[in-house]
C-alpha atoms as a PDB file:
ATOM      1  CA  UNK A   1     102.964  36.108  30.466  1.00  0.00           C
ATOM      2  CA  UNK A   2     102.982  36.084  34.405  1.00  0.00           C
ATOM      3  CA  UNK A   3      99.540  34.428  35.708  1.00  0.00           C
ATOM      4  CA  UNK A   4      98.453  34.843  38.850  1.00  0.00           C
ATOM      5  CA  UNK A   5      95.586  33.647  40.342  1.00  0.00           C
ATOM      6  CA  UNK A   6      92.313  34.361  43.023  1.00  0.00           C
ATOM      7  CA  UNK A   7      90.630  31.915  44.660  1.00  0.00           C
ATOM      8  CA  UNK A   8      87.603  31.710  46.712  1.00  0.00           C
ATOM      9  CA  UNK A   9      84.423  30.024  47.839  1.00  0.00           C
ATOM     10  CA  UNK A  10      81.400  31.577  46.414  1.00  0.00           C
ATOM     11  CA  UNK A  11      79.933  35.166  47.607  1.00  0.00           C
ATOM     12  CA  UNK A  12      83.035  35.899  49.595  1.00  0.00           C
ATOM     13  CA  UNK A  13      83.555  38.706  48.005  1.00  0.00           C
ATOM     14  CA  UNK A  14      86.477  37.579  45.152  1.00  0.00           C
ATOM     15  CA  UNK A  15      84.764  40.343  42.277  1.00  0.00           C
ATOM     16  CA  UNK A  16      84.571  43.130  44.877  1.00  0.00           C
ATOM     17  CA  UNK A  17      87.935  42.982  45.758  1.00  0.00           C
ATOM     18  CA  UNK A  18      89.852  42.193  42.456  1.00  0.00           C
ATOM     19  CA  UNK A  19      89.990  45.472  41.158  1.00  0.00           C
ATOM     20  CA  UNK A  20      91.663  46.688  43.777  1.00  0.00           C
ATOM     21  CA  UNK A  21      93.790  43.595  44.570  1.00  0.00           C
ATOM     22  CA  UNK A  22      95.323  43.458  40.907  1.00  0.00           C
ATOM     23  CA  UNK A  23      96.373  46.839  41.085  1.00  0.00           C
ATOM     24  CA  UNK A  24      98.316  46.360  44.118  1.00  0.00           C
ATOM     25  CA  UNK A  25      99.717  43.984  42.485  1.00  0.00           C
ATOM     26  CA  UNK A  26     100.731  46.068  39.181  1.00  0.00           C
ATOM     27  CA  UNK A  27      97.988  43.205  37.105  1.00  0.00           C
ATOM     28  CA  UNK A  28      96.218  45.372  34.469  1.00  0.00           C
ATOM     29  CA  UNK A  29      94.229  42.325  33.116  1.00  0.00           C
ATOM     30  CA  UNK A  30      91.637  40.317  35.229  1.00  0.00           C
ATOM     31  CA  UNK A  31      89.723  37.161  33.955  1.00  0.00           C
ATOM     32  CA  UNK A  32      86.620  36.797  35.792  1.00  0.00           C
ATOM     33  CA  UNK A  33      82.976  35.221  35.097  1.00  0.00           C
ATOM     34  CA  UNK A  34      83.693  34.989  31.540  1.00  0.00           C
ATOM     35  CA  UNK A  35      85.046  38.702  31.236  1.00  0.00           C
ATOM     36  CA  UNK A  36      87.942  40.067  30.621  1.00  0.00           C
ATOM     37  CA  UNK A  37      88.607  43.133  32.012  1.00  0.00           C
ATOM     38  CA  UNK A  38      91.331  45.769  31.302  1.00  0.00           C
ATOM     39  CA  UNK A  39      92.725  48.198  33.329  1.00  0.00           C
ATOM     40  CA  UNK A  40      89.210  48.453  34.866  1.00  0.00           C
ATOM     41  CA  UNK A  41      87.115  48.166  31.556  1.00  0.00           C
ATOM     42  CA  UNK A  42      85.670  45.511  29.734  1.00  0.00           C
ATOM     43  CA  UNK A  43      87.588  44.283  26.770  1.00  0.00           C
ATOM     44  CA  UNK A  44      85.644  40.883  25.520  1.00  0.00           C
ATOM     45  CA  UNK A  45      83.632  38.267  26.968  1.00  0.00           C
ATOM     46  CA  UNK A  46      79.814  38.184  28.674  1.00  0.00           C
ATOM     47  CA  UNK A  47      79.515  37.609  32.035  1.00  0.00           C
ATOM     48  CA  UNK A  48      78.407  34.247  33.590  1.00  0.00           C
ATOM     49  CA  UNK A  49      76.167  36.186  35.891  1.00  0.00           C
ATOM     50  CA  UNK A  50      73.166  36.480  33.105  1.00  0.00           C
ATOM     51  CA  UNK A  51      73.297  32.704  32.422  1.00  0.00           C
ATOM     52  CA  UNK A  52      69.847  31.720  33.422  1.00  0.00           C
ATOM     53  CA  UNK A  53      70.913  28.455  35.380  1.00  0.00           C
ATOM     54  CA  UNK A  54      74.280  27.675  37.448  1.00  0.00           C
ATOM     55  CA  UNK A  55      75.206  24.890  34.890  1.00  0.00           C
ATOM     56  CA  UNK A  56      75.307  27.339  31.911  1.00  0.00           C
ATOM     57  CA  UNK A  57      77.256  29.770  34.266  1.00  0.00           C
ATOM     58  CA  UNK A  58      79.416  27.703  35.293  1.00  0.00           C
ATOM     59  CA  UNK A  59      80.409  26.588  31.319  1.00  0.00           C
ATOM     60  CA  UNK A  60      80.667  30.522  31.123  1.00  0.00           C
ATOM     61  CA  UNK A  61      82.515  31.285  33.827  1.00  0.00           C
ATOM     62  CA  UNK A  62      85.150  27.938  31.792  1.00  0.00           C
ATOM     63  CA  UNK A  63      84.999  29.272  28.208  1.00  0.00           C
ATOM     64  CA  UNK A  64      83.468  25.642  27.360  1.00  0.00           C
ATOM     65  CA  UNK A  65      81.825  27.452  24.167  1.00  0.00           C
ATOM     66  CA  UNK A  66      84.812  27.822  21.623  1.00  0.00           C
ATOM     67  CA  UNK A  67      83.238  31.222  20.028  1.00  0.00           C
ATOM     68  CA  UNK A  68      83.231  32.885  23.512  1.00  0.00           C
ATOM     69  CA  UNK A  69      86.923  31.254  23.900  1.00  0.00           C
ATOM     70  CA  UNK A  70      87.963  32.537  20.910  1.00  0.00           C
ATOM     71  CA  UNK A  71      87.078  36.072  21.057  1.00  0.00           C
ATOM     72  CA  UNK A  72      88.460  36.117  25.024  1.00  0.00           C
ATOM     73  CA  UNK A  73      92.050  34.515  23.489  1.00  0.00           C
ATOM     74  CA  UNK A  74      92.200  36.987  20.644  1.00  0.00           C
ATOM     75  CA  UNK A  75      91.501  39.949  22.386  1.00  0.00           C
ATOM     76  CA  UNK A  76      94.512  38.990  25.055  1.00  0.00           C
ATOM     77  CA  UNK A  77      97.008  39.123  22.342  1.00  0.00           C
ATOM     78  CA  UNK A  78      95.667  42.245  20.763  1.00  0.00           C
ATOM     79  CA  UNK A  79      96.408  43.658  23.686  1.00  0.00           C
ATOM     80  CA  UNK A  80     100.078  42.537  24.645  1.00  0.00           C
ATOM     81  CA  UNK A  81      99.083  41.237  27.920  1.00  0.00           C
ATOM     82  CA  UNK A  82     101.718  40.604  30.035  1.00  0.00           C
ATOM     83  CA  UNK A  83     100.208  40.168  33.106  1.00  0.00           C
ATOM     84  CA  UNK A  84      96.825  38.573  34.117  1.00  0.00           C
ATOM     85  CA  UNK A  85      94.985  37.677  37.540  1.00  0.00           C
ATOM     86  CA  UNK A  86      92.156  34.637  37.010  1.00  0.00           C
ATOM     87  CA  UNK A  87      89.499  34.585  39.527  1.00  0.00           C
ATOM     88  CA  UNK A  88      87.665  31.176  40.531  1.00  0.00           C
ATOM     89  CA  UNK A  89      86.193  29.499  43.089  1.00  0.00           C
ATOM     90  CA  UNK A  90      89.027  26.876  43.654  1.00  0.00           C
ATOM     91  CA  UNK A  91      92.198  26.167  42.466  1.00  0.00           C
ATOM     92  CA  UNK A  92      90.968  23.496  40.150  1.00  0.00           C
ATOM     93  CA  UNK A  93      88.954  26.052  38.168  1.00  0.00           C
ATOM     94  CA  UNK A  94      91.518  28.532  37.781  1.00  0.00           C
ATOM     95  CA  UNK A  95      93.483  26.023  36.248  1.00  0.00           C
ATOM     96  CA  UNK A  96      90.742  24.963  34.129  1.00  0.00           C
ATOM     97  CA  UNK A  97      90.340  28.530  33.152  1.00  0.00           C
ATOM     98  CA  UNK A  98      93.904  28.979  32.281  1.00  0.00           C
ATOM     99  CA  UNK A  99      93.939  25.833  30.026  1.00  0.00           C
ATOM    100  CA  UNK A 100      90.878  26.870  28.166  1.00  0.00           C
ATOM    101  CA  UNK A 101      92.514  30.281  27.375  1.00  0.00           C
ATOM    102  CA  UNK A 102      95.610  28.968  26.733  1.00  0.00           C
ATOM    103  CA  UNK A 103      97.723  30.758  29.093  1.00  0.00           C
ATOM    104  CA  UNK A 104     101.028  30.329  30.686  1.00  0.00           C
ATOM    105  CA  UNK A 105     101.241  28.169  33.820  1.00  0.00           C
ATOM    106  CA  UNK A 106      99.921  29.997  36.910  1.00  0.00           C
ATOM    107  CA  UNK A 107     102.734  31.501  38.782  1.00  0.00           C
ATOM    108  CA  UNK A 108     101.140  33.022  41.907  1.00  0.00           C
ATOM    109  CA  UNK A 109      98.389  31.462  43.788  1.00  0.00           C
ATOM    110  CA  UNK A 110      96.022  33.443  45.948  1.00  0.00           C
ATOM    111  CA  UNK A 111      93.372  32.747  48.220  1.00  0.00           C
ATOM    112  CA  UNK A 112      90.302  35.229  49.366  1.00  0.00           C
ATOM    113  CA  UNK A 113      91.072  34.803  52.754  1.00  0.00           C
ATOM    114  CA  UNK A 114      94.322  36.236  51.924  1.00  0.00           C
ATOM    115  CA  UNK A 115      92.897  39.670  50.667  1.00  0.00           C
ATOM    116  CA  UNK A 116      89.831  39.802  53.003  1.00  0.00           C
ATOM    117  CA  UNK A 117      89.814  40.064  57.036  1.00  0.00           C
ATOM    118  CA  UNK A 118      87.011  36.798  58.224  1.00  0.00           C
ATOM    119  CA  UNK A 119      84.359  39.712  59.077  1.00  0.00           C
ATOM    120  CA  UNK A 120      84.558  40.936  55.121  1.00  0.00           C
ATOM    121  CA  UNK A 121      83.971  37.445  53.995  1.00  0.00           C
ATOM    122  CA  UNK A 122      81.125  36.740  56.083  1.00  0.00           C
ATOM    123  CA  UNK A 123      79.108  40.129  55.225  1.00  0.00           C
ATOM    124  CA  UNK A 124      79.785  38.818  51.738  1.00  0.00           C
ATOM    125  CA  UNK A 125      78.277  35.869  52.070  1.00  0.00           C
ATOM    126  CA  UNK A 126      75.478  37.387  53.981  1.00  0.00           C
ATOM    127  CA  UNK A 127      74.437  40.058  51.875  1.00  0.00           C
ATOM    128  CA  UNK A 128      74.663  37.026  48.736  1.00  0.00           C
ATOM    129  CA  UNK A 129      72.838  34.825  50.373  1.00  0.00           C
ATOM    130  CA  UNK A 130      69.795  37.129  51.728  1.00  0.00           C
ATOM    131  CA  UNK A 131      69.435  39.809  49.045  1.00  0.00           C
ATOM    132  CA  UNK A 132      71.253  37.531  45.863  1.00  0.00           C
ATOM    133  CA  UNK A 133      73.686  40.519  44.911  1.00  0.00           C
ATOM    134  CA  UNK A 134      76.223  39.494  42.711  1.00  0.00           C
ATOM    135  CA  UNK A 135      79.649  41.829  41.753  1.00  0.00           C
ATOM    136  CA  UNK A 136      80.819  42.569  38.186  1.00  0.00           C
ATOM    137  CA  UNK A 137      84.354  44.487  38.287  1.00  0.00           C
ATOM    138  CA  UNK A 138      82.908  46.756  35.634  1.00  0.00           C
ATOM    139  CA  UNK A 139      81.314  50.135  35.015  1.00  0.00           C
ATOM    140  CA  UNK A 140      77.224  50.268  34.846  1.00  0.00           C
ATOM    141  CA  UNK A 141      77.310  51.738  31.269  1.00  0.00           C
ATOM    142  CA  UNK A 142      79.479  48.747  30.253  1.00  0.00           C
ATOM    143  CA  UNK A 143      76.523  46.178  30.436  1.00  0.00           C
ATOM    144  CA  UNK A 144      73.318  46.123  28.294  1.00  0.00           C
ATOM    145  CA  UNK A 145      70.842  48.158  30.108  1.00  0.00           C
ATOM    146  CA  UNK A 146      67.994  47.812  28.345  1.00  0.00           C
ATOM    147  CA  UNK A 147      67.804  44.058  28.723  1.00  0.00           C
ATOM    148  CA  UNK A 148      68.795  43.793  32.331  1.00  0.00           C
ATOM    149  CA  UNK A 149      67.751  46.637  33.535  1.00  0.00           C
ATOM    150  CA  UNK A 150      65.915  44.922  35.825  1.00  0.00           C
ATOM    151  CA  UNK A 151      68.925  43.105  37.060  1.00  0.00           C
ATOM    152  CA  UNK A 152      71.305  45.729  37.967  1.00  0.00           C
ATOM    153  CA  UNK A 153      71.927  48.763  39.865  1.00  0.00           C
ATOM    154  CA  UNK A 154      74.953  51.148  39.975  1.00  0.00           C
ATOM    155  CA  UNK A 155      77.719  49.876  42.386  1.00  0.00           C
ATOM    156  CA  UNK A 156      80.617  51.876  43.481  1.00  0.00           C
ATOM    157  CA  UNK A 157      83.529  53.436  42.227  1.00  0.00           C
ATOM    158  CA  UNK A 158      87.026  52.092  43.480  1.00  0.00           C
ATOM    159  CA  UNK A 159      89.756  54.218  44.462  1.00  0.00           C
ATOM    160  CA  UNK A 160      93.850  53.208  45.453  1.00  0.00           C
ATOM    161  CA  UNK A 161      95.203  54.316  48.789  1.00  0.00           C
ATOM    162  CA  UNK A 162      96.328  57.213  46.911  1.00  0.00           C
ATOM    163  CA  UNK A 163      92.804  58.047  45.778  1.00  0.00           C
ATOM    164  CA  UNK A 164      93.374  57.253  41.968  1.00  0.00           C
ATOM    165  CA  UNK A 165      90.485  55.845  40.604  1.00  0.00           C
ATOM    166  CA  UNK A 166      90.829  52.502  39.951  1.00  0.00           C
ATOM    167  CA  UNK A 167      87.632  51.319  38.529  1.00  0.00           C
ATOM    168  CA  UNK A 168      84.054  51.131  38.930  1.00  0.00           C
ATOM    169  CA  UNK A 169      81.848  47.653  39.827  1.00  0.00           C
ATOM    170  CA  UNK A 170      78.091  47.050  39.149  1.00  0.00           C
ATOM    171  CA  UNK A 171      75.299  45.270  41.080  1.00  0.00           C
ATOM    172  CA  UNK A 172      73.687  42.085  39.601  1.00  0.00           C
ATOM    173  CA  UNK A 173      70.511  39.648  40.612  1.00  0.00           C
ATOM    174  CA  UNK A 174      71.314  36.696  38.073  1.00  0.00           C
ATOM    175  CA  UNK A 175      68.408  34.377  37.505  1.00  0.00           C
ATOM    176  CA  UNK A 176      70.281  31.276  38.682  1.00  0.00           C
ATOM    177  CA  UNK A 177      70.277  31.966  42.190  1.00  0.00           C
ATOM    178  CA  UNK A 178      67.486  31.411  44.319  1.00  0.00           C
ATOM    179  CA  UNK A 179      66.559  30.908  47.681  1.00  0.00           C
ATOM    180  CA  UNK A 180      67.330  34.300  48.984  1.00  0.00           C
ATOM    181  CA  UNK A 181      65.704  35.664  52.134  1.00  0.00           C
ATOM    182  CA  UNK A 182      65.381  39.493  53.240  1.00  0.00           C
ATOM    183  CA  UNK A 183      66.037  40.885  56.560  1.00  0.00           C
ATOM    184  CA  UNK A 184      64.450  43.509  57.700  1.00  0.00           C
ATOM    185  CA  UNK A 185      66.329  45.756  59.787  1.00  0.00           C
ATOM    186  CA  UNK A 186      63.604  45.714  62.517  1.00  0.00           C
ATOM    187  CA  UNK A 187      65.183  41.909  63.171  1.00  0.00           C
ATOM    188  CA  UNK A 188      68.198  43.275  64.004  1.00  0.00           C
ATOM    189  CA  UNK A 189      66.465  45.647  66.452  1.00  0.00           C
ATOM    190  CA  UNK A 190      64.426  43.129  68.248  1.00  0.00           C
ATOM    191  CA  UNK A 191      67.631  41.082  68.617  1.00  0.00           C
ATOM    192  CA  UNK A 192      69.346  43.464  70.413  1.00  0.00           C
ATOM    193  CA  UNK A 193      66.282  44.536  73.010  1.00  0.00           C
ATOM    194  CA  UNK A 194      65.700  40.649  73.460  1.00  0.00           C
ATOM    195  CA  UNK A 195      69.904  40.775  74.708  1.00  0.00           C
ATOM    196  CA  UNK A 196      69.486  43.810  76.525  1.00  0.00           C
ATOM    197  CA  UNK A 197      66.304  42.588  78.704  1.00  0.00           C
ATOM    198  CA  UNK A 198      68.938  40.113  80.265  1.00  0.00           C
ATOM    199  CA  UNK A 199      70.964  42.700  81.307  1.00  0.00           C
ATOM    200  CA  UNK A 200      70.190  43.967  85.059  1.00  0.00           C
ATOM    201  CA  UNK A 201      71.935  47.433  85.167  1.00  0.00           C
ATOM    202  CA  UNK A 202      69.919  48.126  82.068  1.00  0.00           C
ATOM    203  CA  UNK A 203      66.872  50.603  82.482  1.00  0.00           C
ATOM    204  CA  UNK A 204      66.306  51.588  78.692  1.00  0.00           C
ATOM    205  CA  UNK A 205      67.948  50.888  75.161  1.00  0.00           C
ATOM    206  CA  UNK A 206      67.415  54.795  73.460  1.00  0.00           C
ATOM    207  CA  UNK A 207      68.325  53.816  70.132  1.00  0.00           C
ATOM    208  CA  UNK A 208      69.781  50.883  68.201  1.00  0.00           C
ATOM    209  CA  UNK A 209      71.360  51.067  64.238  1.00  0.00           C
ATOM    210  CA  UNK A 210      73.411  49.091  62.439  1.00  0.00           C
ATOM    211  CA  UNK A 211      75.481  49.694  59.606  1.00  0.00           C
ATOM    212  CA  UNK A 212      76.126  46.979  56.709  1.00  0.00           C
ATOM    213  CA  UNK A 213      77.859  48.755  54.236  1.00  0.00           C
ATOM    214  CA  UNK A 214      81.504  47.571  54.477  1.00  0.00           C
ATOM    215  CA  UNK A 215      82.296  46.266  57.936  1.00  0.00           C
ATOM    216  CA  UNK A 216      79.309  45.787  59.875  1.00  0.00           C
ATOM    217  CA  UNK A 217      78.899  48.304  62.379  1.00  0.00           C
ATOM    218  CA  UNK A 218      76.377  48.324  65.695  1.00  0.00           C
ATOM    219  CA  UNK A 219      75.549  51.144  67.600  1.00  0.00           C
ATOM    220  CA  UNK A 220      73.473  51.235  70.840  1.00  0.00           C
ATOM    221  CA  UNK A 221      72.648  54.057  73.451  1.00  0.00           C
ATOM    222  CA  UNK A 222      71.403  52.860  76.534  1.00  0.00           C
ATOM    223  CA  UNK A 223      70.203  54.139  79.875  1.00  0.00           C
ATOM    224  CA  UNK A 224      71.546  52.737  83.443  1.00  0.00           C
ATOM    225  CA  UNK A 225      69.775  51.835  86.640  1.00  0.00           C
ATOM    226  CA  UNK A 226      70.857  53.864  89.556  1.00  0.00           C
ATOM    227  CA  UNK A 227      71.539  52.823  92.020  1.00  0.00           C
ATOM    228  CA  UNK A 228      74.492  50.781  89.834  1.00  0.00           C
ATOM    229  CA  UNK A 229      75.649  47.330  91.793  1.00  0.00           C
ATOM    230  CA  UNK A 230      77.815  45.915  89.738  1.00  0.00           C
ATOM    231  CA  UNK A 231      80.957  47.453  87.839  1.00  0.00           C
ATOM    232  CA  UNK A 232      79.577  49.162  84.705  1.00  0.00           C
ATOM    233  CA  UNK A 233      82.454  48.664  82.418  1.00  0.00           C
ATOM    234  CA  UNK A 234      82.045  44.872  82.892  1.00  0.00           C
ATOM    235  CA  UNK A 235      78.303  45.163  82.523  1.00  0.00           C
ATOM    236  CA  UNK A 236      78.422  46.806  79.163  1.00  0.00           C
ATOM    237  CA  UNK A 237      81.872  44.715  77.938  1.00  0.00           C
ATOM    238  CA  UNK A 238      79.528  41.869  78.914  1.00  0.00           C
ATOM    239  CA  UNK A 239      76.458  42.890  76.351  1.00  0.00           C
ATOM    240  CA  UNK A 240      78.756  43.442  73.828  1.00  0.00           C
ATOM    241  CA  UNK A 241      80.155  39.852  73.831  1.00  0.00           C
ATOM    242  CA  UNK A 242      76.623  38.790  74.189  1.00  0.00           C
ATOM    243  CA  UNK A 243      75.671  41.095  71.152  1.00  0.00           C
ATOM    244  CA  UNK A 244      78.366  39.680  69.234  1.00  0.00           C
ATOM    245  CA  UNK A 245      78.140  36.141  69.566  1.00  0.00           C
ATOM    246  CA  UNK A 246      73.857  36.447  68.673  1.00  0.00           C
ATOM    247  CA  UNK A 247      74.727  38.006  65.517  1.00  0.00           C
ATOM    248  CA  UNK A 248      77.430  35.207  64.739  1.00  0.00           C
ATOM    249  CA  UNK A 249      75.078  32.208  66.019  1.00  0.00           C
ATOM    250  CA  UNK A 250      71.486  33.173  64.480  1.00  0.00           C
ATOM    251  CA  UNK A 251      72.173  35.449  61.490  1.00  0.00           C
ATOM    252  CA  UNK A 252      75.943  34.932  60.362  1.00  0.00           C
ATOM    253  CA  UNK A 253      76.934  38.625  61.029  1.00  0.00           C
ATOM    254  CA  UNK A 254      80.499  39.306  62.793  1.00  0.00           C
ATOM    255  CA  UNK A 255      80.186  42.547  63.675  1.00  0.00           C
ATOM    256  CA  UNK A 256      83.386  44.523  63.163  1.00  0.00           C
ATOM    257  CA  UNK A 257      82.476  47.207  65.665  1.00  0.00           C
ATOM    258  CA  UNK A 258      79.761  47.129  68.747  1.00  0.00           C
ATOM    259  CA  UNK A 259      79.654  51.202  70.466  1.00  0.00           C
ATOM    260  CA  UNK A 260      77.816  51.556  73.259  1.00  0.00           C
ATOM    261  CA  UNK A 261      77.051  54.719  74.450  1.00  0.00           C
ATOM    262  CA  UNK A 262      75.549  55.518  78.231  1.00  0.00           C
ATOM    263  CA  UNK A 263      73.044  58.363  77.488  1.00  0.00           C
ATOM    264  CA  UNK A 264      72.225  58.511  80.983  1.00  0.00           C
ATOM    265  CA  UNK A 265      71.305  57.186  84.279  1.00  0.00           C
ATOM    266  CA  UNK A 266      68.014  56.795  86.079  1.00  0.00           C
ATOM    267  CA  UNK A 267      66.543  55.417  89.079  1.00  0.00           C
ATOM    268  CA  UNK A 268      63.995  52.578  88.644  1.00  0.00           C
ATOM    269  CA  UNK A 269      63.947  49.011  87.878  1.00  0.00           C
ATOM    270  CA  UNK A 270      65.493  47.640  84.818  1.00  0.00           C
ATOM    271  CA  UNK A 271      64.350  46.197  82.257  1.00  0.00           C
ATOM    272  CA  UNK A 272      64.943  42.566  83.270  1.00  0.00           C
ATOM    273  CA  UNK A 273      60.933  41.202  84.118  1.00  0.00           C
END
């Protein structure tokens, strides 16, 4: 059996991407959270994400109970596996996980960062850490509804380059982690009128939104002050930087893409005080 093998801090987004990395990569069997999945589907295992404290995921997420062990082992040679990608959060626990299961020695080592551009990693961790989401590599129908239904919502389908469906992941809010925050939108808003008041050549900011589904996304409309004394494009390559570095210093966001749009120009003062 060829083992290969995913590695990544927590919340970087290692679940959301395995699908999609293991069939690049011509794996059809992925070990993850205590699962293991087949060719997109679940074969055997439960998921670490319903333990109700980190410890018990974590011993999960190992096979440390021989029952759950057994049953992952047997169904791996039911199904003539001959290829298999094992997703942790370091190298150590892969290996742990591939000694529990009794695989071959890993022969391919891979990292998150290898799979993921740094803006994809941090959105990741942002949307884990405020709203507590957690990724199963699995369809919705696959996991016991009635019981969680609380605790999960439909997430996407997952389609190749060549648009051949792939699989399907689902949304999770495990008990064990706390701490999260929500953001409202309206932050993000203020944020950017609180840059933009710094800005001389600035009159008015029309409209702001921001997109965090996949890369994360700003646009802004804004009105100039006429008459104009300094060069525009400067001015407004200026508030992007200074857009970009706020989100990256007070709420962990680095935004793939800042458009700003001139909607038009009027005469007046700005909106510097």
């Amino acid at each position: 059996m060829e083992v290969y093998a995913l590695s990544g801090a927590s919340g970087t987004g290692k679940s959301t991407s395995a699908l999609s990395f293991a069939y690049k990569k011509r794996i059809p069997a992925i070990i993850d959270d205590g699962l293991l999945i087949l060719n997109g589907q679940k074969i055997a295992g439960s998921s670490a994400k319903f333990e109700k404290n980190y410890i018990s995921a974590v011993k999960r997420a190992t096979f440390f109970d021989e029952q759950h062990k057994n049953e992952v082992q047997q169904a791996i040679r039911n199904h003539f596996i001959g290829k298999i990608l094992v997703i942790g959060t370091s190298d150590k626990m892969v290996n742990l996980i591939a000694a529990r299961l009794e695989l071959d020695k890993i022969n391919h080592y891979y990292y998150v960062e290898d799979i993921r551009s740094s803006s994809e990693i941090k959105i990741a961790q942002y949307i884990r850490n405020t709203e507590g989401k957690h990724v199963i590599p699995i369809p919705y129908k696959q996991v016991d509804q009635n019981f969680f239904k609380k605790l999960i919502d439909k997430g996407m389908e997952v389609f190749s380059t060549k648009e051949e469906r792939i699989g399907e992941t689902t949304i999770v809010y495990p008990d064990f982690h706390h701490g999260t925050i929500k953001i409202h939108k309206k932050v993000f808003k203020q944020l950017v009128k609180y840059i933009c008041v710094n800005f001389a050549e600035l009159v008015n900011y029309e409209s702001v939104s921001i997109d965090l589904q996949g890369l994360p996304t700003l646009n802004l409309s804004v009105s100039i002050c006429f008459p104009i004394q300094n060069n525009i494009f400067e001015e407004l390559t200026a508030l992007q930087m200074e857009i970009y570095q706020h989100f990256l210093d007070h709420v962990n966001i680095e935004l793939f893409a800042i458009n700003i749009s001139v909607n038009k120009i009027e005469k007046g003062s700005s909106l510097r005080r």
